[in-house]
C-alpha atoms as a PDB file:
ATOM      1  CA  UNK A   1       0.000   0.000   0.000  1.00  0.00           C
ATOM      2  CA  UNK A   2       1.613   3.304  -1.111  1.00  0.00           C
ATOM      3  CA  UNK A   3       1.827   5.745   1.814  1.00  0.00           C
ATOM      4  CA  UNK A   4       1.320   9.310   1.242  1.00  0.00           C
ATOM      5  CA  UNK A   5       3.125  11.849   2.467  1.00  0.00           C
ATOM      6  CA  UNK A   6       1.788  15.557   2.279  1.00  0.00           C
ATOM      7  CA  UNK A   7       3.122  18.882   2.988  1.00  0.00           C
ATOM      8  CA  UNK A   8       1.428  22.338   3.686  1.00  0.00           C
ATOM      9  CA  UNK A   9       2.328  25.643   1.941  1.00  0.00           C
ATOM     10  CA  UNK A  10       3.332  28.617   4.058  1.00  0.00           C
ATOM     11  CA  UNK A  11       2.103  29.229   7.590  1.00  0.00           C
ATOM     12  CA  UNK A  12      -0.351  26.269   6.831  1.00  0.00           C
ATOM     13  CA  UNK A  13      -0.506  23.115   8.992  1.00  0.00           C
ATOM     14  CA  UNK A  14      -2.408  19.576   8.376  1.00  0.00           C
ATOM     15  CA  UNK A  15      -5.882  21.385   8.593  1.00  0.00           C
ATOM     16  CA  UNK A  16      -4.905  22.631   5.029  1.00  0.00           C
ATOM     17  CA  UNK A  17      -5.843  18.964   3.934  1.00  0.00           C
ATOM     18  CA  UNK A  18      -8.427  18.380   6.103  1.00  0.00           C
ATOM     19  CA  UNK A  19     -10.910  17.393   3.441  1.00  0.00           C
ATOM     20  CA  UNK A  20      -8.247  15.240   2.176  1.00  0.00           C
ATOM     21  CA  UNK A  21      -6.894  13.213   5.403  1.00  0.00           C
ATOM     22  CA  UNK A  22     -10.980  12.290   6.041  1.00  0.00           C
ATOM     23  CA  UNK A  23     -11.713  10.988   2.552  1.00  0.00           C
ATOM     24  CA  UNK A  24      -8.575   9.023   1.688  1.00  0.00           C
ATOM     25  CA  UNK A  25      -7.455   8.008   5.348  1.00  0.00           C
ATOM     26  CA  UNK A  26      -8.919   4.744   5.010  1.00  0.00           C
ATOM     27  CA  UNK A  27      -7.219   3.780   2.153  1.00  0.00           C
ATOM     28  CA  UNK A  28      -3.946   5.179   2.583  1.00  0.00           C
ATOM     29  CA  UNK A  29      -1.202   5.453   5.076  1.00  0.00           C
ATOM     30  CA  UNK A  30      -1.171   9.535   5.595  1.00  0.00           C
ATOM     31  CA  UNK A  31       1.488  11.831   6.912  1.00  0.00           C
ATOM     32  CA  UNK A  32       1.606  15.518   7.340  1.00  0.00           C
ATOM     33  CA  UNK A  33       5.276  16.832   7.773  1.00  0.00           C
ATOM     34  CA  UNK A  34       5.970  20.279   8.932  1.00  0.00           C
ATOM     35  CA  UNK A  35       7.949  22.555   6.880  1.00  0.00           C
ATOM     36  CA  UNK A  36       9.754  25.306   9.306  1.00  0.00           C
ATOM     37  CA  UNK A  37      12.200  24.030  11.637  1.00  0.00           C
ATOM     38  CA  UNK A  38      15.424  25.702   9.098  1.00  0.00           C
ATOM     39  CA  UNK A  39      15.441  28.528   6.732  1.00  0.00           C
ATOM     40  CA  UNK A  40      16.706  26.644   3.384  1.00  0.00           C
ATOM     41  CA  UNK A  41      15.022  23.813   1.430  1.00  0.00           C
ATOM     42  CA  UNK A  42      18.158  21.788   1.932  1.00  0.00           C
ATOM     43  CA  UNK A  43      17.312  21.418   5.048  1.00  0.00           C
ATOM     44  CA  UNK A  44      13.609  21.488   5.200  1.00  0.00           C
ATOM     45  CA  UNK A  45      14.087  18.852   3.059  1.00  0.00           C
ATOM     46  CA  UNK A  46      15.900  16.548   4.754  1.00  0.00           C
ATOM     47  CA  UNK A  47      14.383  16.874   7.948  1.00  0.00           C
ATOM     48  CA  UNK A  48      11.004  15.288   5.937  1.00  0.00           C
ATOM     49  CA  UNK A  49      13.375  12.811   4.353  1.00  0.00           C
ATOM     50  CA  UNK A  50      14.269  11.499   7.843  1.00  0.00           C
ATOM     51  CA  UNK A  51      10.849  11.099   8.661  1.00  0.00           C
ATOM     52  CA  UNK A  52       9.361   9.709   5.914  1.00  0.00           C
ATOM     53  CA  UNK A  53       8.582   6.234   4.926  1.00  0.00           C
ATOM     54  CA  UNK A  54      11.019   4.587   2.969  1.00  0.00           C
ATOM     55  CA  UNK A  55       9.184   4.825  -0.386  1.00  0.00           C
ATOM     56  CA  UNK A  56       6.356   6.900  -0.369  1.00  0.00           C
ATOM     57  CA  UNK A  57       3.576   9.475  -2.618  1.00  0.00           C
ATOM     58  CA  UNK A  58       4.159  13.132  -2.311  1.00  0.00           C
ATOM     59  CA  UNK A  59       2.081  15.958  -2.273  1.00  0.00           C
ATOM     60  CA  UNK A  60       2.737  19.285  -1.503  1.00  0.00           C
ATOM     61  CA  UNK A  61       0.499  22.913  -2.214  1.00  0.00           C
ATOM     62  CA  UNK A  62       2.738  26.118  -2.677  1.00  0.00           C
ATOM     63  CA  UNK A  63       5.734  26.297  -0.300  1.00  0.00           C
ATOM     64  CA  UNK A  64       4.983  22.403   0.329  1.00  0.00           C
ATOM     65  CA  UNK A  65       5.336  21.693  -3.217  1.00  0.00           C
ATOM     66  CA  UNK A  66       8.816  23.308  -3.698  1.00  0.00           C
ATOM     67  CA  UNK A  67       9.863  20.998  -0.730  1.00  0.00           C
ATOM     68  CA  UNK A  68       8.513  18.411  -2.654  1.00  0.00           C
ATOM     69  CA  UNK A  69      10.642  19.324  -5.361  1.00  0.00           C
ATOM     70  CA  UNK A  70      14.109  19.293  -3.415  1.00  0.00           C
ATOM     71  CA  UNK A  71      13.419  16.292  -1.613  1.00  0.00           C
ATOM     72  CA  UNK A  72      12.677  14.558  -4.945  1.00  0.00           C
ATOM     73  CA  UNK A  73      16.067  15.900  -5.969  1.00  0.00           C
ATOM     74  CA  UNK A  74      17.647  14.691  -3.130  1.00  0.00           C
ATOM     75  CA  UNK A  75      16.052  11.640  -3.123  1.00  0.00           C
ATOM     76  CA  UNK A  76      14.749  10.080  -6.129  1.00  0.00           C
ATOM     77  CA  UNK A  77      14.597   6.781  -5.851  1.00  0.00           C
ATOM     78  CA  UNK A  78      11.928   7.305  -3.085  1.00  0.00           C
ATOM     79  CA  UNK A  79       9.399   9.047  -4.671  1.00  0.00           C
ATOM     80  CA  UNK A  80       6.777   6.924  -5.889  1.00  0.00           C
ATOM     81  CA  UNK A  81       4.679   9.489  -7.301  1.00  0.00           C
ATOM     82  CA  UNK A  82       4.571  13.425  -7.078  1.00  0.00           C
ATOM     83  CA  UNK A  83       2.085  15.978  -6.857  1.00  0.00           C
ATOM     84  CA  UNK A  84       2.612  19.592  -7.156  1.00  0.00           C
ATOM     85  CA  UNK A  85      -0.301  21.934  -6.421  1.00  0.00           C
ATOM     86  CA  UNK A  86      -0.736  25.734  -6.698  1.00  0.00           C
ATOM     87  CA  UNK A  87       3.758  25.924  -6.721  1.00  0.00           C
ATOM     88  CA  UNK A  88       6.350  27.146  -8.581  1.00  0.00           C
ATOM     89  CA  UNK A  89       9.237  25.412  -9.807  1.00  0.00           C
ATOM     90  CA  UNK A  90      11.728  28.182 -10.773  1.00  0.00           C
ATOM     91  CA  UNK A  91      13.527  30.009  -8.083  1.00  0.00           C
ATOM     92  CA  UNK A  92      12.367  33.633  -6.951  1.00  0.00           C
ATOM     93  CA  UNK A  93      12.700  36.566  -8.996  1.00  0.00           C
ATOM     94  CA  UNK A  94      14.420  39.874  -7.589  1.00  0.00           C
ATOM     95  CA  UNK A  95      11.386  41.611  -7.465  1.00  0.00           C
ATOM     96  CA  UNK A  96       9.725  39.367  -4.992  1.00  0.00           C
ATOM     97  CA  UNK A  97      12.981  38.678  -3.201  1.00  0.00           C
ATOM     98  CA  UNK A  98      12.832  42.436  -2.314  1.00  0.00           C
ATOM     99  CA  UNK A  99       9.390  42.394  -0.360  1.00  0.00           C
ATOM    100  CA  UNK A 100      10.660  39.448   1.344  1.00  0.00           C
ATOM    101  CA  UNK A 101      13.056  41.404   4.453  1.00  0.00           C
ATOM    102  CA  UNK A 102      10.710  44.334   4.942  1.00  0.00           C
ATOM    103  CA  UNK A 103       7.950  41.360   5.992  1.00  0.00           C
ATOM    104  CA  UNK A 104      10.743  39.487   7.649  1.00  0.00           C
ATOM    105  CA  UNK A 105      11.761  42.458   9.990  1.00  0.00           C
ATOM    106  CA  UNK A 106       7.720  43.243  10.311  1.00  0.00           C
ATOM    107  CA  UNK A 107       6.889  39.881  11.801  1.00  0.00           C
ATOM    108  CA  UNK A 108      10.319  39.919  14.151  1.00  0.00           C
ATOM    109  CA  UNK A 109       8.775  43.127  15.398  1.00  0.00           C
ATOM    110  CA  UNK A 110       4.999  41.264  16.702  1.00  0.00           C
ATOM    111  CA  UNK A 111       3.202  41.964  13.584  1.00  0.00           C
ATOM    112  CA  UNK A 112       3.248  38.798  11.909  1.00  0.00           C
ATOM    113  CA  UNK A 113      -0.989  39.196  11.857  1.00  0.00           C
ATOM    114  CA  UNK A 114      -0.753  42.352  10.036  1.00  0.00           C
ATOM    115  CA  UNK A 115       1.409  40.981   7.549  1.00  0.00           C
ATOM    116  CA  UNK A 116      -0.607  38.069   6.755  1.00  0.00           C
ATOM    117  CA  UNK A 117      -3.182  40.127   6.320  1.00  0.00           C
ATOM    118  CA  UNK A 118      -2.622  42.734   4.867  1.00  0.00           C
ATOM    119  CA  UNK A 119       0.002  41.276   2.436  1.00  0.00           C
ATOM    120  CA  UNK A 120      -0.202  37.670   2.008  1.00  0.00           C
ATOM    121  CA  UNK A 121      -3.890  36.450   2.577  1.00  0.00           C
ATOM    122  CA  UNK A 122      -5.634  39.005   0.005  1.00  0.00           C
ATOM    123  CA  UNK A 123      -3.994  36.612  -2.692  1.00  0.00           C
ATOM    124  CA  UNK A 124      -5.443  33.553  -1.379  1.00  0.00           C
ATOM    125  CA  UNK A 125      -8.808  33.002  -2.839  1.00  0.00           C
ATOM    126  CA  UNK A 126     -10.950  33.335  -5.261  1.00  0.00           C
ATOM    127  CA  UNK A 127     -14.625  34.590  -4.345  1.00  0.00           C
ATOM    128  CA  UNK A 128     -16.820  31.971  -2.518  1.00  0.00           C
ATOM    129  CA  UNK A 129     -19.278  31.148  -0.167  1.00  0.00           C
ATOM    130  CA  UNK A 130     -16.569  29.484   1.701  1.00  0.00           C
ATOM    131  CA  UNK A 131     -14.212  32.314   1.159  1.00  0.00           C
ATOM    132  CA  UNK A 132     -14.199  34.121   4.896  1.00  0.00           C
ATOM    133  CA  UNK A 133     -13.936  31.048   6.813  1.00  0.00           C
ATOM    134  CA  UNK A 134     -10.854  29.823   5.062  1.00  0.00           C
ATOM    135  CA  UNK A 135      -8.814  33.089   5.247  1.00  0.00           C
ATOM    136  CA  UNK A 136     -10.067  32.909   9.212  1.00  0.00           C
ATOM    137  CA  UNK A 137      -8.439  29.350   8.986  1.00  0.00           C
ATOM    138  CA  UNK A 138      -5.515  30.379   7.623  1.00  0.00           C
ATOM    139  CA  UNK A 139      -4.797  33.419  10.026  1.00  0.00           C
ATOM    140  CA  UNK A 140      -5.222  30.743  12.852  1.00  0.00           C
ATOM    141  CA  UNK A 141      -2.629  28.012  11.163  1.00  0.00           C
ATOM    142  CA  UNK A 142      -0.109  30.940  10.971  1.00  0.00           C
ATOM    143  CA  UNK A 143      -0.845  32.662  14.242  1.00  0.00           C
ATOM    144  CA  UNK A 144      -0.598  29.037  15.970  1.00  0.00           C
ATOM    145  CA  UNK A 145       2.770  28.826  13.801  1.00  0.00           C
ATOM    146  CA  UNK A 146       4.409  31.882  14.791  1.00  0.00           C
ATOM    147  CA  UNK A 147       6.869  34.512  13.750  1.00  0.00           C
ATOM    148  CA  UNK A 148       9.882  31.757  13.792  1.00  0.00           C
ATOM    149  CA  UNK A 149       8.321  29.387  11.385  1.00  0.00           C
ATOM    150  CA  UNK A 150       7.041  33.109   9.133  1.00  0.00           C
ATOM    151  CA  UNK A 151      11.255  33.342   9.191  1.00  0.00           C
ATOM    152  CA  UNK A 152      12.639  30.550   8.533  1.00  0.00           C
ATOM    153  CA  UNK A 153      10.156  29.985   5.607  1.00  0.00           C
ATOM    154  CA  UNK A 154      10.872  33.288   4.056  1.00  0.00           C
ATOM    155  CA  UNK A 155      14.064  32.758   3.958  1.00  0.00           C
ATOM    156  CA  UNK A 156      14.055  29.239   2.305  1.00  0.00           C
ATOM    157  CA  UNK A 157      11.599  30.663  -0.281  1.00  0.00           C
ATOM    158  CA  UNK A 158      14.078  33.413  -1.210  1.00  0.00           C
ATOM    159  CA  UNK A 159      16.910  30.904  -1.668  1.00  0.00           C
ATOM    160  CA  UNK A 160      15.558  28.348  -3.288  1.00  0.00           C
ATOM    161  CA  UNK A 161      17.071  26.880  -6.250  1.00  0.00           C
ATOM    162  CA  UNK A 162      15.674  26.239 -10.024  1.00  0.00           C
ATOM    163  CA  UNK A 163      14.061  22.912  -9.759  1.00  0.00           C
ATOM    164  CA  UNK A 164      13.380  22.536 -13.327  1.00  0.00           C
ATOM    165  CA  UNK A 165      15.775  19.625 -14.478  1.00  0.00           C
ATOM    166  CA  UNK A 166      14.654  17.736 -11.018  1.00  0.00           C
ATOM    167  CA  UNK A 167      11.053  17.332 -12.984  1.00  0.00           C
ATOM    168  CA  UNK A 168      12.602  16.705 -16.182  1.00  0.00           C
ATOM    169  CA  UNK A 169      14.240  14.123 -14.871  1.00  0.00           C
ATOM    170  CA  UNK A 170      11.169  12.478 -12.886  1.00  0.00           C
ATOM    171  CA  UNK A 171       9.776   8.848 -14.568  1.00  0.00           C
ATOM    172  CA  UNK A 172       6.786   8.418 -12.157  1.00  0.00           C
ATOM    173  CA  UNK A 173       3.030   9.121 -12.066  1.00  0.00           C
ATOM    174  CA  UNK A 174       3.133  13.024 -11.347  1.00  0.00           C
ATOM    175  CA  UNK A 175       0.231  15.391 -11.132  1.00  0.00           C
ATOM    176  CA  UNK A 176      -0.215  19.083 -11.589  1.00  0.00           C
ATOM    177  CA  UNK A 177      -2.817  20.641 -10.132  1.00  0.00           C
ATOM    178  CA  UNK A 178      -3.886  24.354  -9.656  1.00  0.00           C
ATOM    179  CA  UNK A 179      -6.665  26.566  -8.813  1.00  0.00           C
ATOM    180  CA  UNK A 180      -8.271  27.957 -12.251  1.00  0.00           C
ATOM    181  CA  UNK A 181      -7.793  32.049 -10.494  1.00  0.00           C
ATOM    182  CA  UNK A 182      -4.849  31.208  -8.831  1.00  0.00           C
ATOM    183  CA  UNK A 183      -3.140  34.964  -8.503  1.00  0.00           C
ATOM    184  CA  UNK A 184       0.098  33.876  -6.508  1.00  0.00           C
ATOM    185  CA  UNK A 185       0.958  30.448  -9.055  1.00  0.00           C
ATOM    186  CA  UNK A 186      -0.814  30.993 -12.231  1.00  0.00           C
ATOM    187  CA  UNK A 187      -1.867  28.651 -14.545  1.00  0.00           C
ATOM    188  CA  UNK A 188       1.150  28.997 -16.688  1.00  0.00           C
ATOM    189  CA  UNK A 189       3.518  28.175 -14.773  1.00  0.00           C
ATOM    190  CA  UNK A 190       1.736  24.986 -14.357  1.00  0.00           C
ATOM    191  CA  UNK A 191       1.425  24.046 -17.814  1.00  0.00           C
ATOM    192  CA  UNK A 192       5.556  24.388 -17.402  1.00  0.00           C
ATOM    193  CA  UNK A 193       5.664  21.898 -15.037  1.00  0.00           C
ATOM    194  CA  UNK A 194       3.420  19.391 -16.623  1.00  0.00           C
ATOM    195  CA  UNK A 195       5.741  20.562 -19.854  1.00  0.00           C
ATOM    196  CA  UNK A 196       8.702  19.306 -17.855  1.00  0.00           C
ATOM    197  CA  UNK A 197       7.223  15.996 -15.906  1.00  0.00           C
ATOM    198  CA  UNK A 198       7.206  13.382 -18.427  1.00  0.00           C
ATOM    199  CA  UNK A 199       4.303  11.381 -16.918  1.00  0.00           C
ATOM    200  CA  UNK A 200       2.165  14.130 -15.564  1.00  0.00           C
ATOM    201  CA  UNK A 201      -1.575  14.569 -15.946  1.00  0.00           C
ATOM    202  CA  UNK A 202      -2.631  18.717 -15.118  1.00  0.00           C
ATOM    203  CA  UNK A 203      -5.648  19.210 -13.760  1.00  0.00           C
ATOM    204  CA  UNK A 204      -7.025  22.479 -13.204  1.00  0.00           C
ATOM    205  CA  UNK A 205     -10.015  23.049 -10.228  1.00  0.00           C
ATOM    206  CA  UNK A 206     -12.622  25.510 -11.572  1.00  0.00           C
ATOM    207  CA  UNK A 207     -14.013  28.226  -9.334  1.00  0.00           C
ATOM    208  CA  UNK A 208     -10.442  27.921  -6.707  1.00  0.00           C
ATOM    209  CA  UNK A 209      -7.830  30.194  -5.830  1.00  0.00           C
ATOM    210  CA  UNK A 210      -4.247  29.230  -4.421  1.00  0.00           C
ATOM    211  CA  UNK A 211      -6.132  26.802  -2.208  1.00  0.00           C
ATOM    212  CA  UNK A 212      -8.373  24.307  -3.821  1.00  0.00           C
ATOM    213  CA  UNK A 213      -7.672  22.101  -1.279  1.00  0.00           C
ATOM    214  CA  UNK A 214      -9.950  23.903   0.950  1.00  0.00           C
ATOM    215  CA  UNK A 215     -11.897  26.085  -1.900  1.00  0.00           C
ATOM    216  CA  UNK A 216     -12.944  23.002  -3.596  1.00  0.00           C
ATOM    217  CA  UNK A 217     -12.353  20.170  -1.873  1.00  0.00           C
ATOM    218  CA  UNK A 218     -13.940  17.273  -3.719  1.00  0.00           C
ATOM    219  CA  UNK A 219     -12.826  18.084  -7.125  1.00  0.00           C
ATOM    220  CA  UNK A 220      -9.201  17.928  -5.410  1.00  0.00           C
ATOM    221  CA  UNK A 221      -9.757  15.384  -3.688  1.00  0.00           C
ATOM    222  CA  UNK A 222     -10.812  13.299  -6.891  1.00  0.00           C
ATOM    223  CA  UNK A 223      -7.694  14.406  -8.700  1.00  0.00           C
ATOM    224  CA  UNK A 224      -5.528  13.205  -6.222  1.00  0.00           C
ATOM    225  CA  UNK A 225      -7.171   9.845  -5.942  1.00  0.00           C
ATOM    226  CA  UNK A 226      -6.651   9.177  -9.564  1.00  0.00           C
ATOM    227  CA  UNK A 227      -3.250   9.910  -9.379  1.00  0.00           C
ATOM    228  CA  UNK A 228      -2.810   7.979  -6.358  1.00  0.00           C
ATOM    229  CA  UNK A 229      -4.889   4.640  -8.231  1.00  0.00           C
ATOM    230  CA  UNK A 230      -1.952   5.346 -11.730  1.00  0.00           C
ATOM    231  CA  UNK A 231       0.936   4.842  -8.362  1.00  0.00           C
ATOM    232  CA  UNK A 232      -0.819   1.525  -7.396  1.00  0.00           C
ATOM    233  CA  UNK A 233      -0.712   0.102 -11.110  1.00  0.00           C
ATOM    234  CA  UNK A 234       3.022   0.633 -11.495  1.00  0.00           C
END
């Protein structure tokens, strides 16, 4: 039985697959691994790697899918199966990398709820009945996280590498999988990845933002049960 191992985006924790864990739990071994303890993917990384089962599935939404991507550089040979969600596989551009220490030195001074509100939640969603309640969830993930994790993440994001030849390089059953109004990882640069991933299937969630996890749960759940079933047949 292939276990699956998933991993948040930033300032999320396991309730960011919440619909997930309760639908597939019963069929598959599931484990969440947090994604802040160091400030470079290297590390972050690793620390899952030495956690993880020996051979496993990986998912991972946003800052959990660029994880995804160096520990399937790092470690090949146990991915089963990969699927990147509402990320981006290239490594930051300047202008982004220049917001990044004005937020960093705004959350080291107490206002980490300010600046995921004001500056990093806004991007989130799309409009929905739903929408109000998940950007509520989401404040309380990162407030429960704290400024630390806000840190260390920041810092890995602004590092990070080009991951590019990792997917080109990747045999197994991979999915790509967005939000259709995703504002933070558009669709293009998802139709890259599934450009890159030999063996990919894209699949992209009408009427969700960054978060179709949560936005529309069903249709994402769905999508990653298929591409779970493709890991089973190899």
């Amino acid at each position: 039985m292939t276990s699956l191992v998933l991993l948040p985006g930033m300032m999320c924790d396991a309730r960011l697959f919440s619909p997930q864990i309760g639908a597939l739990s019963g069929r598959y071994p599931i484990f969440v691994a947090p994604i802040g303890a160091h400030d470079t993917m290297q590390a972050l990384a690793a620390e899952v790697l030495s956690h993880a089962p020996d051979r496993f599935a990986l998912a991972g939404l946003s800052m959990g899918g660029i994880v995804a991507m160096e520990i399937l550089r790092q470690a090949p040979g146990r991915v089963a199966g990969m699927a990147l969600m509402d990320t981006n596989p290239l490594a930051e551009v300047d202008q982004v990398k220049v917001r990044r220490e004005p937020q960093i030195e705004a959350v080291k001074n107490g206002r980490l709820r300010d600046v995921m509100a004001e500056e990093m939640k806004p991007n989130y969603l799309t409009d929905g009945p739903d929408r109000q309640a998940i950007l509520d969830l989401c404040m309380d993930m990162a407030m429960a996280l704290g400024p630390e994790i806000f840190v260390n993440q920041s810092m890995a994001l602004r590092d990070r590498p080009d991951q590019s030849p990792t997917l080109r390089a990747f045999k197994g059953s991979a999915l790509v999988l967005c939000g259709r109004h995703d504002a933070l990882c558009p669709v293009e640069r998802h139709e890259l990845m599934h450009d890159l991933l030999p063996q990919s299937r894209l699949e992209v969630i009408e009427h969700a933002g960054h978060l179709p996890t949560l936005e529309q749960p069903r249709q994402t759940t769905a999508a990653l049960l298929r591409w779970l079933e493709t890991i089973e047949t190899i």
